[in-house]
Structures are given as structure tokens and as C-alpha cells.
C-alpha atoms as a PDB file:
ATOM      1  CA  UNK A   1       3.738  15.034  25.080  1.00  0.00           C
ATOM      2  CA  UNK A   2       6.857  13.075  24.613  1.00  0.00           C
ATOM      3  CA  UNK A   3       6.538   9.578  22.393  1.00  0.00           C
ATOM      4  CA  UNK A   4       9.026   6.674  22.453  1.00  0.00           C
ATOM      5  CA  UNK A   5       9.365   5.461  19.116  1.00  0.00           C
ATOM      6  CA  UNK A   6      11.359   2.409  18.962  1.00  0.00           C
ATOM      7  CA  UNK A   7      13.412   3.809  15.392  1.00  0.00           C
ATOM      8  CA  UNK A   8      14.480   0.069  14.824  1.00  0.00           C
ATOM      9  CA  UNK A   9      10.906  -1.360  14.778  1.00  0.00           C
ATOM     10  CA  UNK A  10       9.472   1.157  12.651  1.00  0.00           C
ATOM     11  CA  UNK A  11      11.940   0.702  10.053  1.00  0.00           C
ATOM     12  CA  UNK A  12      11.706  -3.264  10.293  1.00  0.00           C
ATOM     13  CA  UNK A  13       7.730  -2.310   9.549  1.00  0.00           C
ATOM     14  CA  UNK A  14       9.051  -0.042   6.592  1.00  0.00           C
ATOM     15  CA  UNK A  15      11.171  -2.266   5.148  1.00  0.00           C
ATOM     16  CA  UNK A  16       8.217  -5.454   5.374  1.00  0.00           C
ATOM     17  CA  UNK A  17       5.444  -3.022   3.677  1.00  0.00           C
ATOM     18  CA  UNK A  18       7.818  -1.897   0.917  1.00  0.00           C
ATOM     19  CA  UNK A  19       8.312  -5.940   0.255  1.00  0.00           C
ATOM     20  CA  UNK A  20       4.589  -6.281   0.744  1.00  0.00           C
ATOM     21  CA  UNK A  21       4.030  -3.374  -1.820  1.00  0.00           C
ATOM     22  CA  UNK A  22       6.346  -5.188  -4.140  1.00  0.00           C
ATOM     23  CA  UNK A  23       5.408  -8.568  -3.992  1.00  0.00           C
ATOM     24  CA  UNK A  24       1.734  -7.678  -4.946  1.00  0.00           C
ATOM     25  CA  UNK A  25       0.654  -8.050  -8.863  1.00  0.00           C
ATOM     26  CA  UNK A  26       1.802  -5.272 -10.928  1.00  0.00           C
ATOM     27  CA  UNK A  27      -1.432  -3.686 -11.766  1.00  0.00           C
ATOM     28  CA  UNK A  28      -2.344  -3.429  -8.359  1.00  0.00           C
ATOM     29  CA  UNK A  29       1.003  -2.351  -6.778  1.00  0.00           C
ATOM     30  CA  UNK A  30       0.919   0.641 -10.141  1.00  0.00           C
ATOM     31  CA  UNK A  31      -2.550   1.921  -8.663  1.00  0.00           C
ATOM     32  CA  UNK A  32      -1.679   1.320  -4.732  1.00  0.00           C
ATOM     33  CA  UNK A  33       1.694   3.233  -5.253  1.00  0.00           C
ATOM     34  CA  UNK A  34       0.214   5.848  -7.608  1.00  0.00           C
ATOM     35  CA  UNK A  35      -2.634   6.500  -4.634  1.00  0.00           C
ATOM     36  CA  UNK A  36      -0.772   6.154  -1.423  1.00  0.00           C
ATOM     37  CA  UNK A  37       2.797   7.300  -2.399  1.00  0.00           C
ATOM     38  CA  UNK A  38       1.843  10.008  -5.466  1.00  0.00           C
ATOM     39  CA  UNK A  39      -0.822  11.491  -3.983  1.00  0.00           C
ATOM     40  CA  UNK A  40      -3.266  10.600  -7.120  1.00  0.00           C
ATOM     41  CA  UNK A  41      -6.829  10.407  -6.962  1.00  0.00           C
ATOM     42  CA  UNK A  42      -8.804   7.606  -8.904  1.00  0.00           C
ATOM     43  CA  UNK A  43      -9.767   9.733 -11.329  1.00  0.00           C
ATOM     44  CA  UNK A  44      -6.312  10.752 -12.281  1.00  0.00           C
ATOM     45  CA  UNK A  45      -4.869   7.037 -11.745  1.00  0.00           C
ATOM     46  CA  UNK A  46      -7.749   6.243 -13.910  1.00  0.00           C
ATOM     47  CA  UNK A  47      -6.793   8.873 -17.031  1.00  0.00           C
ATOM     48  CA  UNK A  48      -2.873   7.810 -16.602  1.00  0.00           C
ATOM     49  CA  UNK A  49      -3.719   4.670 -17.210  1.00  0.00           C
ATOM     50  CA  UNK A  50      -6.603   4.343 -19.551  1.00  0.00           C
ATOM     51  CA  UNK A  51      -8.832   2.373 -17.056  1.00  0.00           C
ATOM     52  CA  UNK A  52     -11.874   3.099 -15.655  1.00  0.00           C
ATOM     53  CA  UNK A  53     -12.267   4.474 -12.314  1.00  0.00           C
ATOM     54  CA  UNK A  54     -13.713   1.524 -10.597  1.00  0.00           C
ATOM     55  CA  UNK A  55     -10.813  -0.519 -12.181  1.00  0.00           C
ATOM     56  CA  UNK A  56      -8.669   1.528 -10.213  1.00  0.00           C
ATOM     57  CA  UNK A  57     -10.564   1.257  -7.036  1.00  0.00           C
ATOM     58  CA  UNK A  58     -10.917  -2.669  -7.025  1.00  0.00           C
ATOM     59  CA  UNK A  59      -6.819  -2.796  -7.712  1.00  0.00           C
ATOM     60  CA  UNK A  60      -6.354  -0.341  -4.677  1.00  0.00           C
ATOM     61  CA  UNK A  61      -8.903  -2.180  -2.924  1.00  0.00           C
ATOM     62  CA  UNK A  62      -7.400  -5.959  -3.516  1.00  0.00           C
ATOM     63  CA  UNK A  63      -3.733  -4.362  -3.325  1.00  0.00           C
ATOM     64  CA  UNK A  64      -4.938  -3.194   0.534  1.00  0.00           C
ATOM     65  CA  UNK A  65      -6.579  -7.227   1.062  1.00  0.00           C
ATOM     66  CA  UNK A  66      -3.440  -8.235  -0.003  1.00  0.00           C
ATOM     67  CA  UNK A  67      -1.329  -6.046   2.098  1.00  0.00           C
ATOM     68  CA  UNK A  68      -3.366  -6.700   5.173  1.00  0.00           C
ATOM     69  CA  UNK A  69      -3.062 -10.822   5.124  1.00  0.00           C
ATOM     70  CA  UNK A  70       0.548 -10.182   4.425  1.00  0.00           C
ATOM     71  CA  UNK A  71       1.425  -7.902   7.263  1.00  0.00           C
ATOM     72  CA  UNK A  72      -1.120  -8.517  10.461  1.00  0.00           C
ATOM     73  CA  UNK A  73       1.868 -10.985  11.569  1.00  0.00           C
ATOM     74  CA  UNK A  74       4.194  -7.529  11.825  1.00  0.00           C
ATOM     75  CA  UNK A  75       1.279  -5.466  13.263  1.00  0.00           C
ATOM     76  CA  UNK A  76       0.026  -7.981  16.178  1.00  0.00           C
ATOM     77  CA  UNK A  77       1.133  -6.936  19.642  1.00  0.00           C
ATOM     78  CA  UNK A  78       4.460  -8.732  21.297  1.00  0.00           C
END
């Protein structure tokens, strides 16, 4: 099954999620980028950073609010 992918529009998306990712606070962009991009589980985010486990998980889970309020304008259908 053959897919067009329009390569300019999903690196417009790239680029406005790696400014999303950047503009959100530190401690939540450190756990978001430690989960999504390094593979780490909460546990391990946790240990690295001498937090608790559900510290971690509300970061991830405000960094991914965040995130979605910031790019639903790039994700809406033309």
C-alpha cells in the first residue's frame, strides 16, 4: 500500500513540536524528553532524578496538556 506523505508538512509538524517541547518548563520538558525521546520508564526517570514516581508522571502528564493546547492549531484538518 503506497502512502503520500507530504515531506514538507511533516517536517513543519517536527520543527513546531520540538519548539513546543522546548518552550515547556524545564522540569517537565527533562521528564517528557527523558520518556518519549530516551526511552525511560518512570521508574528510571524517577531514580535519575531523585523524584518520586508520581512526580514524574504528573510532569509527563502536564508536559503532554501543555503540548496538546499548543499544537491542535498544527494538527486540525485544512
Amino acid at each position: 500500500m503506497y502512502v503520500d506523505v507530504d515531506y514538507y508538512l511533516v517536517e513543519e509538524l517536527r520543527k513546531h513540536i520540538e519548539e513546543a517541547v522546548h518552550s515547556l518548563p524545564a522540569s517537565y520538558s527533562e521528564a517528557f524528553a527523558m520518556h518519549r525521546f530516551s526511552g525511560l520508564s518512570y521508574k528510571e526517570i524517577a531514580l535519575q532524578l531523585n523524584i518520586s514516581t508520581k512526580t514524574v508522571d504528573y510532569r509527563i502528564q502536564q508536559a503532554l496538556k501543555l503540548l496538546r493546547k499548543e499544537l491542535i492549531v498544527h494538527l486540525d484538518s485544512p
